[in-house]
Protein backbone atom coordinates (compact mmCIF):
# COMPACT_ATOMS: atom_id res chain seq x y z
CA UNK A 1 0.00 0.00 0.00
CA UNK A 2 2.73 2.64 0.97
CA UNK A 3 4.70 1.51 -2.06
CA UNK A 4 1.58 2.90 -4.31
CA UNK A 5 1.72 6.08 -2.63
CA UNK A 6 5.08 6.70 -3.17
CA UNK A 7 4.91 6.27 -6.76
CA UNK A 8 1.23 8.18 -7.08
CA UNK A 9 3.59 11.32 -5.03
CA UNK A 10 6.36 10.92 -7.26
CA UNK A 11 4.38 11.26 -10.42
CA UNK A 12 2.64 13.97 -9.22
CA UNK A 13 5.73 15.81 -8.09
CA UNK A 14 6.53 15.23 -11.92
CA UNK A 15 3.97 16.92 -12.88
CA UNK A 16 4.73 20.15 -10.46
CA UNK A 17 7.74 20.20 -11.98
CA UNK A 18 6.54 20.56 -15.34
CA UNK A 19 4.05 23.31 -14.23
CA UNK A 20 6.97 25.75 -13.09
CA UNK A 21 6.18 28.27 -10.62
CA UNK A 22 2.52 28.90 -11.21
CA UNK A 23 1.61 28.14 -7.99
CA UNK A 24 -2.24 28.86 -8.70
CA UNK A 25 -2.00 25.16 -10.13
CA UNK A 26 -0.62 23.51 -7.16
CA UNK A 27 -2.32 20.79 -5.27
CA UNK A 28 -0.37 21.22 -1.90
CA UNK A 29 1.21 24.42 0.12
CA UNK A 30 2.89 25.41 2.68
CA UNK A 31 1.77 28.08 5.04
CA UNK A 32 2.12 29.77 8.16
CA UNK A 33 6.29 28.91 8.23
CA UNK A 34 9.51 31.50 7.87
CA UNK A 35 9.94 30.16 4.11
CA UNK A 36 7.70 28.55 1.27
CA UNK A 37 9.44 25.60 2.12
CA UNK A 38 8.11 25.43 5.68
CA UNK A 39 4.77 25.63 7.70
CA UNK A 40 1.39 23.81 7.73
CA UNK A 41 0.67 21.22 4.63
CA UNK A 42 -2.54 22.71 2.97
CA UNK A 43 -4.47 20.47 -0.21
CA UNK A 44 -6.20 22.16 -2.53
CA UNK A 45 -9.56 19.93 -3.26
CA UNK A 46 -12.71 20.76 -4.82
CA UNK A 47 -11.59 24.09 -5.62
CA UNK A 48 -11.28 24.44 -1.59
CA UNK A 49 -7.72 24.81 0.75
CA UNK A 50 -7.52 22.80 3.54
CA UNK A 51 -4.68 21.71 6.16
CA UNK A 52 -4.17 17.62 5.17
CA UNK A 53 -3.87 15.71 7.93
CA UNK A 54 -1.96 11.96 7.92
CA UNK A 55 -1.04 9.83 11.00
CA UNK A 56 0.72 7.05 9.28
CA UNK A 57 3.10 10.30 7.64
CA UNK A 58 6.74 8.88 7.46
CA UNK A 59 10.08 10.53 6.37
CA UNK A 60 9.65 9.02 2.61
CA UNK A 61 6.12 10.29 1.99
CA UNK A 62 7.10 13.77 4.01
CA UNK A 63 10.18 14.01 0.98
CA UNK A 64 8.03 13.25 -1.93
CA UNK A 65 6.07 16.46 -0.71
CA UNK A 66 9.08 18.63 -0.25
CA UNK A 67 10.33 17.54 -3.88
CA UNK A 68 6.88 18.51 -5.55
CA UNK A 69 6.88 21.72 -4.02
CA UNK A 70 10.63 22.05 -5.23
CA UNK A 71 12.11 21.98 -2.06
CA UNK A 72 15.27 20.15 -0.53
CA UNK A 73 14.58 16.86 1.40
CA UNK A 74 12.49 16.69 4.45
CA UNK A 75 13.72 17.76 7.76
CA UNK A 76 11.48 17.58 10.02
CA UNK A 77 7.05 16.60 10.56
CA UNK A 78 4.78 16.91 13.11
CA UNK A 79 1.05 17.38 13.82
CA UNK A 80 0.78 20.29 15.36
CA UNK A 81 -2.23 20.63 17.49
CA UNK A 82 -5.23 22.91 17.14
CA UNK A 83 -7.31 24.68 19.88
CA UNK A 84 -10.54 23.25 18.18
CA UNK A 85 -11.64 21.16 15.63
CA UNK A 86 -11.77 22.28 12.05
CA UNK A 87 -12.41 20.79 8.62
CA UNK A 88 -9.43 18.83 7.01
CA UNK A 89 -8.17 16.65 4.10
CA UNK A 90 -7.30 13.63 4.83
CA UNK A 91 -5.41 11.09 2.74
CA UNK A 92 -7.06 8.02 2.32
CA UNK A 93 -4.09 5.70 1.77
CA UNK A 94 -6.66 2.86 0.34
CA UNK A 95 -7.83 5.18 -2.54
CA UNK A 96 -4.45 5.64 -4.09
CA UNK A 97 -4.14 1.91 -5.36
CA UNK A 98 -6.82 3.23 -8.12
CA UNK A 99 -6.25 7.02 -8.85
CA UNK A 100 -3.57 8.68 -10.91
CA UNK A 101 -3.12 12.06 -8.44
CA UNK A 102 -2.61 11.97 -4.90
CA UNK A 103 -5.39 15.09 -4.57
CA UNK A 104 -7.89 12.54 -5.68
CA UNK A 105 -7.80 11.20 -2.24
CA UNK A 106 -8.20 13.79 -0.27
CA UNK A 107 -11.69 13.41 2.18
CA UNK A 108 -13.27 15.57 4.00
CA UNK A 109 -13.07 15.48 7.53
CA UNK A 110 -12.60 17.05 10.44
CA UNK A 111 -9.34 16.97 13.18
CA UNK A 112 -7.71 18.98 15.90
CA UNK A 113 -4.67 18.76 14.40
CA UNK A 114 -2.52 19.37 11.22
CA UNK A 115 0.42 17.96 9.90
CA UNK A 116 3.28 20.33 9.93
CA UNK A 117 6.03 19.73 7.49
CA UNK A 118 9.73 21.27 7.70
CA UNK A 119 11.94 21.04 4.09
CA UNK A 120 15.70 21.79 3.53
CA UNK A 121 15.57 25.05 1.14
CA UNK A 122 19.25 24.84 -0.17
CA UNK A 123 20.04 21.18 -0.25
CA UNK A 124 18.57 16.99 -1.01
CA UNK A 125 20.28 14.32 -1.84
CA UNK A 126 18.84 12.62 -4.39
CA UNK A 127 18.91 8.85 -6.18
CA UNK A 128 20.00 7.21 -3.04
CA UNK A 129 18.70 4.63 -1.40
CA UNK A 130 17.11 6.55 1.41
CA UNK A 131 16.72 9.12 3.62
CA UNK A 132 19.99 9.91 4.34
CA UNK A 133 22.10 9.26 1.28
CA UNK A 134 22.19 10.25 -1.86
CA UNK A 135 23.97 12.35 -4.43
CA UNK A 136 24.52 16.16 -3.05
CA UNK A 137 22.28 18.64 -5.22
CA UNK A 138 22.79 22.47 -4.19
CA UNK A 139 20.31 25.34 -4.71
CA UNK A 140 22.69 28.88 -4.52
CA UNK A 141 20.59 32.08 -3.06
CA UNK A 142 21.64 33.52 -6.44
CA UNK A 143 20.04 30.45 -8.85
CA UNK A 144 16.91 28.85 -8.75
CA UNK A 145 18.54 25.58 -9.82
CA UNK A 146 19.73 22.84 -8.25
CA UNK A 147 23.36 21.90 -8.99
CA UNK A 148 25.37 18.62 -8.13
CA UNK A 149 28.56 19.69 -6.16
CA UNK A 150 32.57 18.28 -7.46
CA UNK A 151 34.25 16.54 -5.22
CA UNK A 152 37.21 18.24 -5.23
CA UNK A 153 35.06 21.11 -3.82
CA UNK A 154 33.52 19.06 -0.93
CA UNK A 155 35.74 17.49 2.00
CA UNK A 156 34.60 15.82 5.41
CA UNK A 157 33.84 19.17 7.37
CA UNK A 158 31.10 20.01 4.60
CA UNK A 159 29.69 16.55 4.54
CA UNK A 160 29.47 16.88 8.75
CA UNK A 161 27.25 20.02 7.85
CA UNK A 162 25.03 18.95 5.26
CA UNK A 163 24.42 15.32 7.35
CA UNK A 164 23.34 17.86 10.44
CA UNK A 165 21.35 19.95 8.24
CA UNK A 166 19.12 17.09 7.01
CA UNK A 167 18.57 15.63 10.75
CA UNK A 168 20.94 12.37 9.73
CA UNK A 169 23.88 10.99 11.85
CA UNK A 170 26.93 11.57 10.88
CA UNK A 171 28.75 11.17 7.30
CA UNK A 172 29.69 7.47 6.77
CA UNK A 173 30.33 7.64 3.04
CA UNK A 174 31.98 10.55 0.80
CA UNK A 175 32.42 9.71 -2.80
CA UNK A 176 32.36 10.71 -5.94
CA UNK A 177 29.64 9.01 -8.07
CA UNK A 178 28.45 7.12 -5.69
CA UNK A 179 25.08 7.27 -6.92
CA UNK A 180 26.03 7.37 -10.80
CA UNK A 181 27.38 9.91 -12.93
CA UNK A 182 25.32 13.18 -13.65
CA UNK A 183 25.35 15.67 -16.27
CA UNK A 184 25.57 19.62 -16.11
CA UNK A 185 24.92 21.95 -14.18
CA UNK A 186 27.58 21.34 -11.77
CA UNK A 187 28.55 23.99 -9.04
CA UNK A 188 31.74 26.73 -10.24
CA UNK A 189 32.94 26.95 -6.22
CA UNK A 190 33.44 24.95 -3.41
CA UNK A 191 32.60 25.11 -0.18
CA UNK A 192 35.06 25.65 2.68
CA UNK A 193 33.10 24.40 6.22
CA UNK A 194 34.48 24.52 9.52
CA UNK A 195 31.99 21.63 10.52
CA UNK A 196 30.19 23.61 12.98
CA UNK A 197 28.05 25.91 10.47
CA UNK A 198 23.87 24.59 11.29
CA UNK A 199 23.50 24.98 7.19
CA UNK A 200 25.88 24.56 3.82
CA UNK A 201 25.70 27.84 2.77
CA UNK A 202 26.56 29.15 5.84
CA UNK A 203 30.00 28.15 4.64
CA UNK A 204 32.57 30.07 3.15
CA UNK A 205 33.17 29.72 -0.66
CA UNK A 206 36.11 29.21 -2.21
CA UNK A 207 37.17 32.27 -4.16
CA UNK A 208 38.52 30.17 -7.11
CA UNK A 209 35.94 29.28 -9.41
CA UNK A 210 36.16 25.53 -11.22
CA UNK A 211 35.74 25.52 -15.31
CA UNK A 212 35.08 22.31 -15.59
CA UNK A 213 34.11 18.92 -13.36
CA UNK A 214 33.37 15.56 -14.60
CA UNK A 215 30.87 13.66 -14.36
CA UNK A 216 32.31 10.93 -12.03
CA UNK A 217 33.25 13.39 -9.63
CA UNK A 218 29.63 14.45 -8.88
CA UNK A 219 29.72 14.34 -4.71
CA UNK A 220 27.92 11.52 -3.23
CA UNK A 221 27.53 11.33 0.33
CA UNK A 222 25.97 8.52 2.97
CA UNK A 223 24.91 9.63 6.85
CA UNK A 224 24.55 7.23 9.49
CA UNK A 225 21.58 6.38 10.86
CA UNK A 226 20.83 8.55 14.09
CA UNK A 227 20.07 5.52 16.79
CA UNK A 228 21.24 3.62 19.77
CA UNK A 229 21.28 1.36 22.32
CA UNK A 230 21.00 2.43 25.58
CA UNK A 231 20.78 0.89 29.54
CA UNK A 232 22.81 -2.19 28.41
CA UNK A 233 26.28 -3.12 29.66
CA UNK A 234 27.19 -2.99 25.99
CA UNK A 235 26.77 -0.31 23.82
CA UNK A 236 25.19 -2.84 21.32
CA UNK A 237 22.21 -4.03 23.73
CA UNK A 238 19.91 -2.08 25.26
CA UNK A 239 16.73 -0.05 24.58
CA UNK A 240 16.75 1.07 21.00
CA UNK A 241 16.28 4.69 20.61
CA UNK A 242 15.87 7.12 17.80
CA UNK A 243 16.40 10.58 17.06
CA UNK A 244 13.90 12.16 14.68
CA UNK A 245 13.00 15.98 13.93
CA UNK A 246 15.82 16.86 16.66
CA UNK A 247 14.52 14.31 19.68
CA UNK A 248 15.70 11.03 20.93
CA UNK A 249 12.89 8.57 22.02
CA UNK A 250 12.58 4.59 22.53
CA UNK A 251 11.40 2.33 19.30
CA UNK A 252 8.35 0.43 19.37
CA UNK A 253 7.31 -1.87 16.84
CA UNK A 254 4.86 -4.84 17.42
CA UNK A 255 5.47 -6.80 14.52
CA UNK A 256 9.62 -6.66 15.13
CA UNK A 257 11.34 -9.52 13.75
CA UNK A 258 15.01 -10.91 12.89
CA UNK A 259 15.76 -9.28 9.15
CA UNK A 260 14.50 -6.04 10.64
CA UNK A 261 16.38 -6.63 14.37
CA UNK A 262 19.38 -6.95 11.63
CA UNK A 263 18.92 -3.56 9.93
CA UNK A 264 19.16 -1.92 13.23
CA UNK A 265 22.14 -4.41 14.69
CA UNK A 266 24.50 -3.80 10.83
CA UNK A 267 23.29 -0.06 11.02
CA UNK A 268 25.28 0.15 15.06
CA UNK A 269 28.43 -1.73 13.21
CA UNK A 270 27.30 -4.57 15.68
CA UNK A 271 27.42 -7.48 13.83
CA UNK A 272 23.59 -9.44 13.22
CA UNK A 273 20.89 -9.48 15.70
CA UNK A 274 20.76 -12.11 18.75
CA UNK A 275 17.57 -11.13 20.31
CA UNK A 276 14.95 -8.54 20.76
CA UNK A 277 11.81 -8.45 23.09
CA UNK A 278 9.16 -5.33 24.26
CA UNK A 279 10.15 -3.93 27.51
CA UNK A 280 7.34 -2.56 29.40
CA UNK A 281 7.58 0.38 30.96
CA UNK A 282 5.62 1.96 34.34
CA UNK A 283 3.64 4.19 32.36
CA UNK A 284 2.91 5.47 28.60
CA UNK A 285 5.62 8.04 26.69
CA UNK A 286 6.58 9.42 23.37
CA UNK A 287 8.24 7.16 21.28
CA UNK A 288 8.45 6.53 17.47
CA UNK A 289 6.59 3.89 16.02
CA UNK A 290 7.68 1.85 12.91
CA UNK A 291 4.81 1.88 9.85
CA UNK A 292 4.78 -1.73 8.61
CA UNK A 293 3.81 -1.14 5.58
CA UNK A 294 6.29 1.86 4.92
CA UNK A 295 8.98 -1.08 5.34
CA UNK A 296 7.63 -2.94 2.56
CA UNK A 297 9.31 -0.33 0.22
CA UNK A 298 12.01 1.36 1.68
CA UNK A 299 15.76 -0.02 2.74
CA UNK A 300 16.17 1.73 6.27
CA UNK A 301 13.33 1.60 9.01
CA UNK A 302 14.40 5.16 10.26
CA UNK A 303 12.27 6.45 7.66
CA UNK A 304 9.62 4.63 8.78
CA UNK A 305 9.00 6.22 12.36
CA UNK A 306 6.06 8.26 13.26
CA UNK A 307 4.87 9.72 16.89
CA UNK A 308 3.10 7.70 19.70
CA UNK A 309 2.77 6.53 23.11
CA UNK A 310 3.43 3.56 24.44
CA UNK A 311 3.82 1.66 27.77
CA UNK A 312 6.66 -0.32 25.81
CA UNK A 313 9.87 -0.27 24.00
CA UNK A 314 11.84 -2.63 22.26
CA UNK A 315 14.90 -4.13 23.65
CA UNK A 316 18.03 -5.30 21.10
CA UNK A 317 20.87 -7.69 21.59
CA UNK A 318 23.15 -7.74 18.60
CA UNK A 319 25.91 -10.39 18.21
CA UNK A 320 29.19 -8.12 18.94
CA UNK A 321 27.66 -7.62 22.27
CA UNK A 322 31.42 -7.89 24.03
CA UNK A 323 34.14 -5.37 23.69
CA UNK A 324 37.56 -7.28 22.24
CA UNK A 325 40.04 -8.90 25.12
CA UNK A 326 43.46 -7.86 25.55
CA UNK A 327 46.37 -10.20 25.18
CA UNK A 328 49.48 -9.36 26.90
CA UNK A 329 53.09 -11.35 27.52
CA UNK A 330 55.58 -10.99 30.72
CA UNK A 331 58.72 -13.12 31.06
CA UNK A 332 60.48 -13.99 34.62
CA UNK A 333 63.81 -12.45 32.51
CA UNK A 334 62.84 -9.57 31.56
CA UNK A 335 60.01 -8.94 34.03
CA UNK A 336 58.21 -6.53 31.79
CA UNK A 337 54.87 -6.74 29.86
CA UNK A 338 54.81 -7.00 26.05
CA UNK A 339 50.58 -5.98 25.48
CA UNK A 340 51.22 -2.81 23.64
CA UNK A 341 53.54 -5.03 21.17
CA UNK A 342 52.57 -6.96 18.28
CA UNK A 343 55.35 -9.23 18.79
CA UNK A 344 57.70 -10.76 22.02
CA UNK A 345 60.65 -12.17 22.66
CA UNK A 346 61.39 -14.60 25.38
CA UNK A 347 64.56 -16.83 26.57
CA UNK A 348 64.22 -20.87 26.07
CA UNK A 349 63.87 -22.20 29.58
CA UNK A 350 62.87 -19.14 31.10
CA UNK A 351 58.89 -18.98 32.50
CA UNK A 352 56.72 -16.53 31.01
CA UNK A 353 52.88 -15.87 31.30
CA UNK A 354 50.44 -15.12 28.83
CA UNK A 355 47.66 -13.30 30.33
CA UNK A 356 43.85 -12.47 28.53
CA UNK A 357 41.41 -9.62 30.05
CA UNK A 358 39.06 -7.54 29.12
CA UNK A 359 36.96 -4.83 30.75
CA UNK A 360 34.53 -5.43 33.25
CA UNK A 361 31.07 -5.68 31.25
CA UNK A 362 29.43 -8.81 32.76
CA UNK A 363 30.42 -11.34 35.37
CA UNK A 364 31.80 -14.41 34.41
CA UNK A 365 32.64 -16.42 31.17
CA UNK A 366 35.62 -18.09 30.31
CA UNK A 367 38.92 -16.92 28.15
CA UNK A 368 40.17 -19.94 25.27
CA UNK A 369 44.32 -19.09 24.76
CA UNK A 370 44.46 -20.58 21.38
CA UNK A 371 48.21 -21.44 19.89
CA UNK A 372 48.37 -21.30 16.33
CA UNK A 373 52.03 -23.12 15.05
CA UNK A 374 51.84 -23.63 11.06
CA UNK A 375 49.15 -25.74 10.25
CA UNK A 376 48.80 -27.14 14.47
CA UNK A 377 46.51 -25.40 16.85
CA UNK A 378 46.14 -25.86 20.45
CA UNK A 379 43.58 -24.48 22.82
CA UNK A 380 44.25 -23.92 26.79
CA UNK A 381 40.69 -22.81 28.60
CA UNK A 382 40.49 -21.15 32.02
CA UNK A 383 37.68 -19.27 33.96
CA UNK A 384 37.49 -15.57 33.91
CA UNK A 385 38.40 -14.43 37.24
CA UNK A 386 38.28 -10.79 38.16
CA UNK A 387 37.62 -10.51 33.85
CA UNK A 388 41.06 -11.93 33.49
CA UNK A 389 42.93 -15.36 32.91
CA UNK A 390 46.78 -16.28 33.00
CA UNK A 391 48.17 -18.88 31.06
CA UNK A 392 51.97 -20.27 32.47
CA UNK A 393 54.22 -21.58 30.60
CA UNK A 394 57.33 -22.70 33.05
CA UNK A 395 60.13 -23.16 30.74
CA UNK A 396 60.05 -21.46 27.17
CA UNK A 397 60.71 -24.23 24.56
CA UNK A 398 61.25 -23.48 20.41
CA UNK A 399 57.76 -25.43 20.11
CA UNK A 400 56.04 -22.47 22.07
CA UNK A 401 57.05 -20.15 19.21
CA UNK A 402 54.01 -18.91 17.07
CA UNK A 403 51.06 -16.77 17.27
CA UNK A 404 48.84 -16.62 19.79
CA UNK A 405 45.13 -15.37 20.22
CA UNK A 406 42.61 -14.55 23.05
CA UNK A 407 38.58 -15.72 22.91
CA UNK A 408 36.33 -14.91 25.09
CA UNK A 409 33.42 -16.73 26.47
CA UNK A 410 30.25 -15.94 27.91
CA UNK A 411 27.03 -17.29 28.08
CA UNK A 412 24.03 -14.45 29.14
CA UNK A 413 20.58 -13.04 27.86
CA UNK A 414 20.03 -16.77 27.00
CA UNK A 415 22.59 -17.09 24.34
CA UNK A 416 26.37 -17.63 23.86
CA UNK A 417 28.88 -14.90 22.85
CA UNK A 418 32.39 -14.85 22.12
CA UNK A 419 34.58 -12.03 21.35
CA UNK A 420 38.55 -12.53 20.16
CA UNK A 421 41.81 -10.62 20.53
CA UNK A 422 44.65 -9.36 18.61
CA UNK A 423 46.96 -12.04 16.91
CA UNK A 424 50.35 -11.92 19.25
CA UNK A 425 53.60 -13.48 17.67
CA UNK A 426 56.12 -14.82 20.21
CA UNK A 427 59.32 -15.64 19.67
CA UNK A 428 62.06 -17.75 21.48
CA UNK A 429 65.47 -16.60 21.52
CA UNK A 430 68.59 -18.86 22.45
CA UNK A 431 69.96 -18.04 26.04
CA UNK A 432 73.84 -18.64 24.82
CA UNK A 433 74.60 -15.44 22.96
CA UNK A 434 73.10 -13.20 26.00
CA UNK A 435 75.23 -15.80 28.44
CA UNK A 436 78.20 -15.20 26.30
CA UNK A 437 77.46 -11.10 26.26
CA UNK A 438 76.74 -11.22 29.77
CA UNK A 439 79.95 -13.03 30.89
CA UNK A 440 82.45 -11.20 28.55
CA UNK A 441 81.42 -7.71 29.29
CA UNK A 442 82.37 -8.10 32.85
CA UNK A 443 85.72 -9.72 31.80
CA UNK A 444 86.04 -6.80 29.04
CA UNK A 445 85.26 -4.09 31.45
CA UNK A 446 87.83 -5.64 34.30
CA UNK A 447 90.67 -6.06 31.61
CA UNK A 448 89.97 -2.24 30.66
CA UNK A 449 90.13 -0.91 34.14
CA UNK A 450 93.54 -3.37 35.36
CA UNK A 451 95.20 -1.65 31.89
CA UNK A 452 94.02 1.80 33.17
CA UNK A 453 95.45 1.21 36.18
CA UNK A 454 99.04 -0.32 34.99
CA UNK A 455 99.11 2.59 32.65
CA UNK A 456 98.73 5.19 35.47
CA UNK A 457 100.88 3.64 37.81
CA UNK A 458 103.74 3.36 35.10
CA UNK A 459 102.86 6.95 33.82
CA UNK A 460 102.86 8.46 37.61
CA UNK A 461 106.20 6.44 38.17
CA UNK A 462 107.88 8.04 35.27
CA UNK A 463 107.05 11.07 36.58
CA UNK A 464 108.00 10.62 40.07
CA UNK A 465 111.70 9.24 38.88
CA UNK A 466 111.94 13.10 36.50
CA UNK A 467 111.19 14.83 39.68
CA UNK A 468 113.88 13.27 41.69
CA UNK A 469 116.47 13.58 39.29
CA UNK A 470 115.89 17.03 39.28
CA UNK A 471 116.22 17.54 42.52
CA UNK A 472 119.10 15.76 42.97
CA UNK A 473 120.75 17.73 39.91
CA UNK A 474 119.78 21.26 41.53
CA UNK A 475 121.23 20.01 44.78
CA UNK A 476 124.50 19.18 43.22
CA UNK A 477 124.62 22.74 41.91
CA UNK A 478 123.47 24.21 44.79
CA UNK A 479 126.71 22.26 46.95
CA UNK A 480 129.02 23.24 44.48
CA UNK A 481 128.14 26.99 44.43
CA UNK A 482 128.42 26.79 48.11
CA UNK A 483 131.76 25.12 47.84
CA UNK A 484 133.19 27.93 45.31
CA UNK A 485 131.72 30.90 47.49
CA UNK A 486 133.79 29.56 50.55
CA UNK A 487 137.17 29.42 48.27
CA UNK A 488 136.55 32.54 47.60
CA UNK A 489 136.36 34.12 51.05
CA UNK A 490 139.72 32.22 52.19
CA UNK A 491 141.65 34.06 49.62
């Protein structure tokens, strides 16, 4: 059913398109907001304008809208509450399996409440697979045309920006022709974003302007989806939680099940879903629901969600549910740890210790040291005490040599998990070239100092034996100047 109104919206924003800006023609407005591209959605039926109103309104049906009205993609929706009842269109989603023109289903009715729709002005990203992906189309203040952007004028700060702008999470993918080649026009400048800037052309622009751009280079750009896990131990279990039009609330979904559990699980780089169950809660709140039959035709759930209340929310457990243990060596000979190392070194016959932790998440489990040796493996298990395990080896032997890996074991939530560590290589070294080095240096150092020591004692001899001959010189010329003075005087 939602698939039909998709296409029934797109043709009809086809034909918008072709009508230009005569807006006297128009089947939809919107009114009341700071821009044409903002305020209350307004049909035009039986020559009469009315506010439409839509519960089952999701992010794809809100951007077919904005795209007939020759906006950017949708931002935000909500219905925005009246202080009485009025008369309203509503869209009868049954009708548009039969009718050519989405105004054909408009009936009257009346409602306290109208759906307010928010659309980018400046950006979209179009021919992706949803929401938030998409080839980057541009609309300047000084053109009325949209423009794909080159991606040598585009870097990560700009795609941060443009992600924000459109209410996604942020950039995942930035690539040129992602989503296939595209002709002229193409943007002359570039943008230069500081990542903070709340809109694109809040940016500066480059100053050089850019004759020509291929095709292939056409920016293409993927967000993340903006949801979480929260209240778990992990940060891929928990209560799943969503933020649409600016606000974070739990997921419900009755009809949950494993491919879409999966969606959610691959979407939090978590691996597949394990699990999932409704939490109740003490009392009814906000949350966004998923429209079943939106997910019928669209490749993320996020732009499925619409506002409730519910007494429940749904509860995930995805397969990487533990962080990754760390494997560290020490050796009795060198008494220091190798973890931060890809590789160690130990003596043969010394005693060394492999040890495997991780940090505290849940109690218990069990770490696996498995020894991997050419095409031989060998597996030592040991209970996780205190979220660590240490594996002794009393004398290192040449058949300990290889690489070695930590698993992790734990059984909770009803189902096994396992997480592994970082390959470590150790090495054994032969003790009888560090023996040698450590005997010979000594001897070395010993012969160096008794040769000092002979040398100074000969040099400080050689000295002392100058010295006294001297002396003994000057006193023989001092007796013999004596004995000539007293000749003298007895003449």
């Amino acid at each position: 059913m939602e698939h039909l109104l998709m296409l029934l919206l797109l043709l009809w924003s086809s034909e918008l398109q072709a009508e230009g800006n005569d807006t006297s023609t128009e089947p939809v407005r919107l009114v009341g907001g700071a821009s044409r591209c903002e305020g209350t959605l307004e049909g035009k039926h039986q020559g009469e304008w009315r506010p439409v109103d839509y519960y089952d309104m999701n992010v794809k049906v809100a951007d077919v809208f904005c795209r007939g009205l020759d906006c950017g993609s949708a931002v935000s929706f909500r219905h925005r509450d009246e202080s009485s009842e009025r008369s309203v269109w509503w869209l009868h989603p049954v009708c548009l399996q039969s009718v050519s023109a989405p105004s054909e289903c408009f009936y009257s009715d009346n409602s306290s409440s109208a759906l307010h729709l928010t659309c980018s002005v400046s950006i979209r990203l179009v021919d992706g697979s949803r929401h938030c992906s998409g080839r980057l189309e541009v609309r300047s203040h000084q053109s009325n045309q949209w423009s794909s952007v080159c991606e040598e004028d585009f870097d990560q700060q700009g795609a941060e920006v443009v992600c924000r702008e459109l209410g996604c999470g942020p950039p995942s993918v930035l690539q040129g022709a992602l989503y296939g080649e595209v002709e002229a026009p193409m943007l002359t400048k570039g943008f230069q974003c500081g990542g903070h800037e709340s809109a694109l052309l809040d940016c500066r622009s480059s100053g050089s302007e850019r004759n020509t751009c291929s095709p292939a280079k056409a920016v293409g750009l993927t967000c993340s989806e903006p949801v979480r896990l929260v209240g778990g131990a992990s940060r891929c279990e928990g209560t799943l939680e969503m933020k649409h039009q600016g606000e974070w609330r739990p997921v419900d979904y009755y009809d949950i099940n494993v491919k879409v559990a999966d969606v959610f699980c691959r979407g939090l780089d978590c691996g597949s879903a394990v699990s999932f169950r409704h939490r109740d809660e003490s009392s009814e709140r906000s949350v966004w629901w998923i429209d079943p039959f939106c997910l019928q035709s669209v490749s993320a759930p996020s732009e499925c969600f619409y506002s409730d209340n519910s007494s429940s929310a749904l509860h995930l457990t995805c397969s990487d549910l533990l962080l990754q243990p760390i494997i560290s060596v020490s050796s009795s000979m060198y008494g220091v740890s190798e973890a931060q190392q890809q590789g160690a070194q130990v003596l043969r016959g010394s005693a060394f210790t492999i040890c495997c932790s991780i940090q505290p998440q849940y109690p218990g489990g069990s770490f696996q040291l498995t020894f991997l040796f050419f095409n031989s493996t060998h597996n030592y298990t040991k209970p996780a005490v205190n979220h660590s395990a240490h594996f002794l080896f009393p004398a290192a032997e040449p058949a300990h040599q290889g690489s070695y890996r930590c698993v992790y074991h734990l059984y909770v939530f009803s189902h096994n998990f396992s997480s592994e560590s970082r390959l470590l290589s150790v090495s054994v070294e032969d003790p009888t070239p560090l023996i040698i080095k450590a005997v010979l240096l000594p001897l070395m150092l010993l012969w160096v100092n008794v040769a000092l020591y002979f040398y100074c004692k000969t040099t400080r001899g050689r000295k002392l034996g100058r010295r006294e001959d001297f002396e003994l010189h000057h006193h023989h010329l001092g007796v013999e100047e004596a004995e000539e003075e007293g000749a003298q005087g007895a003449e």
